[in-house]
PDB file of N, CA and C in Angstrom:
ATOM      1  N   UNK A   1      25.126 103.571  43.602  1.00  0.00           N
ATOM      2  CA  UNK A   1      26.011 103.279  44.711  1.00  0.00           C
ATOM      3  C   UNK A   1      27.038 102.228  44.315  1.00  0.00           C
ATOM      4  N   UNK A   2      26.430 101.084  43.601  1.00  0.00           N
ATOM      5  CA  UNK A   2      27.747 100.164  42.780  1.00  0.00           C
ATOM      6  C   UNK A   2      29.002 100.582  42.103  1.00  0.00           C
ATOM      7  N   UNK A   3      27.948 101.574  41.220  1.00  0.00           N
ATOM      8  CA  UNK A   3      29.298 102.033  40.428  1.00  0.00           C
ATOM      9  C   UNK A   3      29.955 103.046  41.001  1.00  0.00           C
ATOM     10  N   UNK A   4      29.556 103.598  42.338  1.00  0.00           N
ATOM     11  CA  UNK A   4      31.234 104.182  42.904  1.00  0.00           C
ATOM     12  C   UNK A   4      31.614 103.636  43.697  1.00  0.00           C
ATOM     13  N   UNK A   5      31.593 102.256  43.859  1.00  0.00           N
ATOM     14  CA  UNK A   5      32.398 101.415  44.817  1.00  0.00           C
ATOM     15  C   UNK A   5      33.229 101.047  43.807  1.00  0.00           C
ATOM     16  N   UNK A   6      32.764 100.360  42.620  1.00  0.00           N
ATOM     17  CA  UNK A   6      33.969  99.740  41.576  1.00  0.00           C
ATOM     18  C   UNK A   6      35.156 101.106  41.569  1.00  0.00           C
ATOM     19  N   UNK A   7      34.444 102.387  41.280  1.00  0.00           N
ATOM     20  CA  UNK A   7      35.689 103.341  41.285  1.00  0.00           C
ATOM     21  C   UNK A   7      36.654 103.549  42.145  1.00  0.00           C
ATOM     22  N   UNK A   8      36.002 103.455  43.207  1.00  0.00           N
ATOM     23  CA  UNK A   8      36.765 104.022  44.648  1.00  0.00           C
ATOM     24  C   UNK A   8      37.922 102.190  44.866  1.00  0.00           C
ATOM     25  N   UNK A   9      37.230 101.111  44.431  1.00  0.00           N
ATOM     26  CA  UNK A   9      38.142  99.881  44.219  1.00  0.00           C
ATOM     27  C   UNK A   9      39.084  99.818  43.473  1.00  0.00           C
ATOM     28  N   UNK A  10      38.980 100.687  41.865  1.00  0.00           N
ATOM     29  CA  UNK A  10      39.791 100.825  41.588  1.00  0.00           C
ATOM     30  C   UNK A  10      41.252 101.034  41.334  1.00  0.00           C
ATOM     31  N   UNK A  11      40.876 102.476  42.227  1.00  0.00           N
ATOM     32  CA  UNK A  11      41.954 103.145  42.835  1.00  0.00           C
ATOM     33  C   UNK A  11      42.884 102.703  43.616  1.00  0.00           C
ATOM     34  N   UNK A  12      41.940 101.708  44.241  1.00  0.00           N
ATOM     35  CA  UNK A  12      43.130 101.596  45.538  1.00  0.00           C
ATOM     36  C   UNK A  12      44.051 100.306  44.651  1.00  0.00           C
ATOM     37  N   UNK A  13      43.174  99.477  43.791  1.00  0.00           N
ATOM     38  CA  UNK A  13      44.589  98.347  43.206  1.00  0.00           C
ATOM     39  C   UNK A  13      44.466  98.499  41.844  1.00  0.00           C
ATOM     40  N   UNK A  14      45.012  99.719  41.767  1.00  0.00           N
ATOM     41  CA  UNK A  14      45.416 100.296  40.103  1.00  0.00           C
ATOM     42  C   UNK A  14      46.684  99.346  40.354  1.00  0.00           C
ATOM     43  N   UNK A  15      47.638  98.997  39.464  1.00  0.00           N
ATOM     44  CA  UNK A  15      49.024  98.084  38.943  1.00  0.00           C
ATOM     45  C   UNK A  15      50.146  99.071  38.745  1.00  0.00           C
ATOM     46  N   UNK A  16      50.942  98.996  39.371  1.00  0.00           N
ATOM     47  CA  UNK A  16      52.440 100.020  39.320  1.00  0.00           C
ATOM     48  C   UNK A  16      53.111  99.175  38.648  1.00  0.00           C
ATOM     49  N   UNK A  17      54.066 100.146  37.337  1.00  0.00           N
ATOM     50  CA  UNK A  17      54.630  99.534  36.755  1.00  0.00           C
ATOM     51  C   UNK A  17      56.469  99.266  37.668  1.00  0.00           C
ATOM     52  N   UNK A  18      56.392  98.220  37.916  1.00  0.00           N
ATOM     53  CA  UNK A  18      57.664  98.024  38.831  1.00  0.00           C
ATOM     54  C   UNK A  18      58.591  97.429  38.062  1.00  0.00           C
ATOM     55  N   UNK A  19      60.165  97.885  38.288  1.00  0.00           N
ATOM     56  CA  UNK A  19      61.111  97.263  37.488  1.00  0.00           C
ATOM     57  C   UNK A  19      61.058  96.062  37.008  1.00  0.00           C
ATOM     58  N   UNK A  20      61.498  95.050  36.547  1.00  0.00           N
ATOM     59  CA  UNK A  20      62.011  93.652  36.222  1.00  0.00           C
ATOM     60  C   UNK A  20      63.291  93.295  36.777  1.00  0.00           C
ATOM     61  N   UNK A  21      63.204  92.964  37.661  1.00  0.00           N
ATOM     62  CA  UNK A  21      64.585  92.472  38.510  1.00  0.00           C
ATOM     63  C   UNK A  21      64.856  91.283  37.185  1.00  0.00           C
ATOM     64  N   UNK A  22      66.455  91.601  36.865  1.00  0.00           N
ATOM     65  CA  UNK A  22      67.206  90.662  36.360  1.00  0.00           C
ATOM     66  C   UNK A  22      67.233  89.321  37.113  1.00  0.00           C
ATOM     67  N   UNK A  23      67.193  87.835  36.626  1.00  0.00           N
ATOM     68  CA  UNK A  23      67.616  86.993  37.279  1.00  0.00           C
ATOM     69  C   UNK A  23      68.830  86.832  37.944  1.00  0.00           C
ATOM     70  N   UNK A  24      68.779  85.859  38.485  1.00  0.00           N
ATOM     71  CA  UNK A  24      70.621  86.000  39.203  1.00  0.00           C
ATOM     72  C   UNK A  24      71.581  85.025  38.261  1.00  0.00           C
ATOM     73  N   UNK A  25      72.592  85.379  37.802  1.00  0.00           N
ATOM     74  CA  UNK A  25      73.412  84.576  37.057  1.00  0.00           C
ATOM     75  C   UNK A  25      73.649  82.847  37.775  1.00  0.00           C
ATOM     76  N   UNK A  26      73.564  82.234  36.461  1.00  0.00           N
ATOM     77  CA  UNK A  26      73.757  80.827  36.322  1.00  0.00           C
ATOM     78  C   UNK A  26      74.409  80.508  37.381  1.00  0.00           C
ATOM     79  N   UNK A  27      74.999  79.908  38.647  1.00  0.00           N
ATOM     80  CA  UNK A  27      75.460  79.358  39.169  1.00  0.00           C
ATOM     81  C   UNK A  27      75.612  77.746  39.295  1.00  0.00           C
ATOM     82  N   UNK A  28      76.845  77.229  38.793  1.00  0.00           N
ATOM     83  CA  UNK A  28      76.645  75.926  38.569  1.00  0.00           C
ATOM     84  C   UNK A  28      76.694  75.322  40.145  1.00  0.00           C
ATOM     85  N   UNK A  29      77.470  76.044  40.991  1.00  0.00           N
ATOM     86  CA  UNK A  29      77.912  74.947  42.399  1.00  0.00           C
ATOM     87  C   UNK A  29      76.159  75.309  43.192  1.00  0.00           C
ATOM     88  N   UNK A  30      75.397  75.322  42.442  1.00  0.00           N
ATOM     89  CA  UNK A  30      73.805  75.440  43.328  1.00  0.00           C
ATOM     90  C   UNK A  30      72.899  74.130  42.561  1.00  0.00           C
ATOM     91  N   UNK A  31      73.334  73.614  41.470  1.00  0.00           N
ATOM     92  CA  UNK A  31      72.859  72.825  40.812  1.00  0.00           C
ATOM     93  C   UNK A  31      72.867  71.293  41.382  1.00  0.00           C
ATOM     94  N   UNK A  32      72.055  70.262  40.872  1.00  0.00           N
ATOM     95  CA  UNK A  32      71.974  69.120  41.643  1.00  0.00           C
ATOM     96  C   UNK A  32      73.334  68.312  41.261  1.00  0.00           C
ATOM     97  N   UNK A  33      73.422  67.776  42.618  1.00  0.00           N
ATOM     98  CA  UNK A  33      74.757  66.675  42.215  1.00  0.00           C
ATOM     99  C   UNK A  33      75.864  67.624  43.210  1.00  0.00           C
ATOM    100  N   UNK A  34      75.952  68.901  43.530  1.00  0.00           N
ATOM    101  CA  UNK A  34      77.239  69.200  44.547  1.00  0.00           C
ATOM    102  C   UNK A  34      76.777  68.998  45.673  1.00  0.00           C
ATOM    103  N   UNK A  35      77.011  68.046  46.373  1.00  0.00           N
ATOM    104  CA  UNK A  35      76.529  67.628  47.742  1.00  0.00           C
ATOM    105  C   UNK A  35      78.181  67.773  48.599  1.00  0.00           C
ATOM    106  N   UNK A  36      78.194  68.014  49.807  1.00  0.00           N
ATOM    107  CA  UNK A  36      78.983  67.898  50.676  1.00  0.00           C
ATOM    108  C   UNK A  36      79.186  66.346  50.737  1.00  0.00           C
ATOM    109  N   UNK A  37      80.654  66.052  50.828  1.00  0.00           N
ATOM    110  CA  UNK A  37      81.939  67.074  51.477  1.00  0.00           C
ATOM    111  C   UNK A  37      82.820  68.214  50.156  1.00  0.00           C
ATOM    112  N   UNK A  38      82.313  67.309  48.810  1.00  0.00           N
ATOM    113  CA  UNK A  38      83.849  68.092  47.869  1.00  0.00           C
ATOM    114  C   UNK A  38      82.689  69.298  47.488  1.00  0.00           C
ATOM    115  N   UNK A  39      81.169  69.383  47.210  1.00  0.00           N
ATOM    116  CA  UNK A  39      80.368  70.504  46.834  1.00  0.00           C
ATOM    117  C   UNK A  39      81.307  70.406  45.032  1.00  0.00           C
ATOM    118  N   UNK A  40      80.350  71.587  44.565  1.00  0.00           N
ATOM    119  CA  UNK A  40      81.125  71.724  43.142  1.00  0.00           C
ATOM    120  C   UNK A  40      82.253  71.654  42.994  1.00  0.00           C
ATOM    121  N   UNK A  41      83.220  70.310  42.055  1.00  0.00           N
ATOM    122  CA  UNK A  41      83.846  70.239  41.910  1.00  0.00           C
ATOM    123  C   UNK A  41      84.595  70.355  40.340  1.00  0.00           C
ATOM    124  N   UNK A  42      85.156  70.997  40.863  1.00  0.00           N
ATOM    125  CA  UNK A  42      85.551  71.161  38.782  1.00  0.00           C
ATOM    126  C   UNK A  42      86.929  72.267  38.635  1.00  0.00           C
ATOM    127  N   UNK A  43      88.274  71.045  38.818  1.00  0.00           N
ATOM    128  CA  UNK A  43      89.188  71.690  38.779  1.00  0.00           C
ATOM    129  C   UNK A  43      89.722  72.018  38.037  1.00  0.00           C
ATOM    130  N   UNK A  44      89.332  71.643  36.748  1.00  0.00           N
ATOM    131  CA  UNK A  44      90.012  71.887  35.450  1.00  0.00           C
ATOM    132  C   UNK A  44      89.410  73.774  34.799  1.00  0.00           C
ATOM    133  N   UNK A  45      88.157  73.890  35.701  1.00  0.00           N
ATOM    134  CA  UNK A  45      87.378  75.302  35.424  1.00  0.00           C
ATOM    135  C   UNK A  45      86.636  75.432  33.818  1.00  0.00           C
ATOM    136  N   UNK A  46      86.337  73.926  33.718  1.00  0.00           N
ATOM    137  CA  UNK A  46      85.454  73.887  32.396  1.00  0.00           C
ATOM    138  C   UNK A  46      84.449  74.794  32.179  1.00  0.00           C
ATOM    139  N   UNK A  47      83.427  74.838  33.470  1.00  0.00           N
ATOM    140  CA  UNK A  47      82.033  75.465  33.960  1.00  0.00           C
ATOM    141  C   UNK A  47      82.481  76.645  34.770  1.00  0.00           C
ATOM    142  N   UNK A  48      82.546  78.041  33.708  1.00  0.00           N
ATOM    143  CA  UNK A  48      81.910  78.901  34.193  1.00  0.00           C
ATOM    144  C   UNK A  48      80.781  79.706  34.970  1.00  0.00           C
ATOM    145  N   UNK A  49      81.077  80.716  35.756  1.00  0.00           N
ATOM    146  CA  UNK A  49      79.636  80.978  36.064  1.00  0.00           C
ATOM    147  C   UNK A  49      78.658  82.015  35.397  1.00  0.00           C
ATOM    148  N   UNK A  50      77.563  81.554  34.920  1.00  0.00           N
ATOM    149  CA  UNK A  50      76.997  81.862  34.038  1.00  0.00           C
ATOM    150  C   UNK A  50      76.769  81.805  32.697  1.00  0.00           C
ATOM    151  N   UNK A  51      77.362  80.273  32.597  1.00  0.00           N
ATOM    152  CA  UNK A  51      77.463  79.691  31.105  1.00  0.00           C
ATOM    153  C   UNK A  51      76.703  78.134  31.582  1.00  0.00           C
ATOM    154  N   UNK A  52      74.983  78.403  31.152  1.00  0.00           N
ATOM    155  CA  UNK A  52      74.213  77.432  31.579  1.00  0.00           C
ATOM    156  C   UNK A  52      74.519  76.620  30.312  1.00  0.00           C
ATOM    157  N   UNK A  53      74.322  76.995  28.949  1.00  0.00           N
ATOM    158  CA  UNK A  53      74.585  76.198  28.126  1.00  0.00           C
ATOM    159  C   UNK A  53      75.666  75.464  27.846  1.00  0.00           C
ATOM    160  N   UNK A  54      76.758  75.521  28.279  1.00  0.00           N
ATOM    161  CA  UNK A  54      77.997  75.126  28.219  1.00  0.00           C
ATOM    162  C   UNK A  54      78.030  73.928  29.183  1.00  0.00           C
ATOM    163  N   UNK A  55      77.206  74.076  31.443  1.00  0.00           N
ATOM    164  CA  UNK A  55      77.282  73.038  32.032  1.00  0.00           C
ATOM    165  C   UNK A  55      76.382  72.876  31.397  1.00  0.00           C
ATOM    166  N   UNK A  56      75.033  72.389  30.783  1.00  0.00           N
ATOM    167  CA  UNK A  56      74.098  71.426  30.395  1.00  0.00           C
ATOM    168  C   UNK A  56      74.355  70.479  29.246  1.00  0.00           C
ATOM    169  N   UNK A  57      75.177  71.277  28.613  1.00  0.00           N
ATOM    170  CA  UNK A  57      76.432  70.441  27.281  1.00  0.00           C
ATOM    171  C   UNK A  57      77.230  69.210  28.282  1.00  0.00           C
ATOM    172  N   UNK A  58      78.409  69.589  28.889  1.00  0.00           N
ATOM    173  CA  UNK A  58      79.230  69.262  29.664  1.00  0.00           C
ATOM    174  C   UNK A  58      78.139  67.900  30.518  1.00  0.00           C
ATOM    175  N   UNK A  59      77.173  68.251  31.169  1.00  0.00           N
ATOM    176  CA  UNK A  59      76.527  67.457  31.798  1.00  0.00           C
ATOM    177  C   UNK A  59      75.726  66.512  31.043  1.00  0.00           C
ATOM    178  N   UNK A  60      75.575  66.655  30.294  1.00  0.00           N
ATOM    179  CA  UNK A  60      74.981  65.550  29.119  1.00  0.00           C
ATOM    180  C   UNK A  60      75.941  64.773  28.474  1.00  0.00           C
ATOM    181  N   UNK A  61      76.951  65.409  27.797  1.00  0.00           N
ATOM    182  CA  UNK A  61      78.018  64.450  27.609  1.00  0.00           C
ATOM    183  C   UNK A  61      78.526  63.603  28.988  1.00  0.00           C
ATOM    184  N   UNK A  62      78.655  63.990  30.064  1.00  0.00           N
ATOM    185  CA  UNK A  62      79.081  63.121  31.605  1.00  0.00           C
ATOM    186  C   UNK A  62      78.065  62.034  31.575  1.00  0.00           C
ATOM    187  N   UNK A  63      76.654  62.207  31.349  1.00  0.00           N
ATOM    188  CA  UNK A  63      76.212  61.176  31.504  1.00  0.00           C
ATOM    189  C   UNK A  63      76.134  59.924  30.081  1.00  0.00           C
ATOM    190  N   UNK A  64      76.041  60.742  29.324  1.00  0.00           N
ATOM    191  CA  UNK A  64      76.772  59.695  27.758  1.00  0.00           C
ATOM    192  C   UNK A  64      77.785  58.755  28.246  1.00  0.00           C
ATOM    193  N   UNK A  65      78.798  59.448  28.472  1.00  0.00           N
ATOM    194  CA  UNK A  65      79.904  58.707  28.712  1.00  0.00           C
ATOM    195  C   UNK A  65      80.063  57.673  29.755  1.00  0.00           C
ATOM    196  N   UNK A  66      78.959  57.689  31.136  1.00  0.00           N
ATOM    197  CA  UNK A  66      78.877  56.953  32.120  1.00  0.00           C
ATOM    198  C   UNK A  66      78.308  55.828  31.759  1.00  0.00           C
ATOM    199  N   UNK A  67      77.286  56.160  30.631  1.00  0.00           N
ATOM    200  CA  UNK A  67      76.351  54.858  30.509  1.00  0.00           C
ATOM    201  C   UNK A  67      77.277  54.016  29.601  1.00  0.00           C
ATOM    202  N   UNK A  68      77.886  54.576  28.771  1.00  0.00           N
ATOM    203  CA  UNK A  68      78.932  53.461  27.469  1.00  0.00           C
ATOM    204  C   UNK A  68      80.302  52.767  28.290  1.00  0.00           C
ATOM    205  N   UNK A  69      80.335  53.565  29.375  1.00  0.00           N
ATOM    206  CA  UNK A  69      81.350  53.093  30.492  1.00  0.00           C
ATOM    207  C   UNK A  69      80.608  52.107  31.611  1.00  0.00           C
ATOM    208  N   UNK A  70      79.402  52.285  31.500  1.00  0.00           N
ATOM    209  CA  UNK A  70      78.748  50.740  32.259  1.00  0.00           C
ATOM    210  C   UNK A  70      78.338  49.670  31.447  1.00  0.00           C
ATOM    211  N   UNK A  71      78.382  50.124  30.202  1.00  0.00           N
ATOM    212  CA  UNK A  71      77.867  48.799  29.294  1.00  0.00           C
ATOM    213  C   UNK A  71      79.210  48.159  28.649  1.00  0.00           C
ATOM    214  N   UNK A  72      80.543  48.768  28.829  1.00  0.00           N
ATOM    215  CA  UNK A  72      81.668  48.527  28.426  1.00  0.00           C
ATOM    216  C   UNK A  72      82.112  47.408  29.497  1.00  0.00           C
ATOM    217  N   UNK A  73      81.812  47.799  30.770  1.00  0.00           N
ATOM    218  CA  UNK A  73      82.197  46.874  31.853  1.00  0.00           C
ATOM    219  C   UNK A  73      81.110  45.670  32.282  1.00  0.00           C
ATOM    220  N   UNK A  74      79.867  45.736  31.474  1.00  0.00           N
ATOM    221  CA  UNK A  74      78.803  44.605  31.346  1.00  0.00           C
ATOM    222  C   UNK A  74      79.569  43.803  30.614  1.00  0.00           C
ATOM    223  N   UNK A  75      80.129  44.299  29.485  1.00  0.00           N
ATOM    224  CA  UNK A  75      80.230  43.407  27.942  1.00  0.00           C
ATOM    225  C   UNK A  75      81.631  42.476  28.619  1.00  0.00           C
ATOM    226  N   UNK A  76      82.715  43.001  29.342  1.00  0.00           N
ATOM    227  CA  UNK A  76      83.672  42.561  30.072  1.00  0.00           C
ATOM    228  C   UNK A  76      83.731  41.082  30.798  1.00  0.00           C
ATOM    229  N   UNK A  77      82.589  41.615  31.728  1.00  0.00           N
ATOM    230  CA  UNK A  77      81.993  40.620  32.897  1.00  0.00           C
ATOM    231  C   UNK A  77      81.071  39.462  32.042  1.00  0.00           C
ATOM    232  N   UNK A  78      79.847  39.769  30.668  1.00  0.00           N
ATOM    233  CA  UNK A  78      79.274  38.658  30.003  1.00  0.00           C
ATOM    234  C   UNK A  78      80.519  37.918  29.104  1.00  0.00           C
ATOM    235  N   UNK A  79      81.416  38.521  28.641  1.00  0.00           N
ATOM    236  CA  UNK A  79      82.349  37.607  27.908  1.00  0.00           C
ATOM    237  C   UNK A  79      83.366  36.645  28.657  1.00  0.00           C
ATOM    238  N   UNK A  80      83.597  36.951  29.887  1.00  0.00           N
ATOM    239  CA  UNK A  80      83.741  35.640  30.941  1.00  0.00           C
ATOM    240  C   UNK A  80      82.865  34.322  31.078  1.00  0.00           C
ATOM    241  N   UNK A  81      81.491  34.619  31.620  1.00  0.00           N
ATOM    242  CA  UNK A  81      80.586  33.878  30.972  1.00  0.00           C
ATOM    243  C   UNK A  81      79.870  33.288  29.793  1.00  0.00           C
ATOM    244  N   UNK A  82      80.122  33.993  28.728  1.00  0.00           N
ATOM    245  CA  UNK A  82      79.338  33.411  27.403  1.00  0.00           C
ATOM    246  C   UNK A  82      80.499  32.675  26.619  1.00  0.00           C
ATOM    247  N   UNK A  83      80.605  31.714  26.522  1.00  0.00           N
ATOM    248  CA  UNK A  83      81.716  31.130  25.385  1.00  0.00           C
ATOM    249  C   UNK A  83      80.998  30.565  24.295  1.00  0.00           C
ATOM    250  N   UNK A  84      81.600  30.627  22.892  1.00  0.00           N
ATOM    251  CA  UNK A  84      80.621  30.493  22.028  1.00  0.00           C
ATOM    252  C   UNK A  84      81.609  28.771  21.283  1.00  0.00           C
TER     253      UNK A  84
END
């Protein structure tokens, strides 16, 4: 009696082979950081859509450049204060 329950179980959740839905292309204005009011902004059209490697380039260099642009304006503000 077991072993025709496993059969008759079988059957009913055998596995259909179902397509592979493609992902949905890269969209950069869904990514973190476009917040209302301007949302993705990028007028120059650096960031394509669907060129993840290109914004994750682009976005790594933005933040490079922010941090050498806050330690540029530290070094500014300590050389007022430090006289040697």
């Amino acid at each position: 009696a077991a072993g025709s329950r496993k059969k008759a179980g079988a059957s009913k959740h055998q596995m259909r082979a179902e397509p592979v839905k493609a992902p949905p292309p890269f969209d950069p204005a869904a990514q973190v950081g476009a917040l209302p009011p301007l949302g993705f902004f990028d007028p120059a059209g650096f960031c394509k859509k669907g060129d993840e490697n290109g914004f994750r380039n682009l976005r790594a260099a933005e933040i490079k450049h922010g941090r050498v642009a806050m330690m540029a304006a530290l070094g500014g503000v300590v050389q007022h204060f430090v006289k040697f």
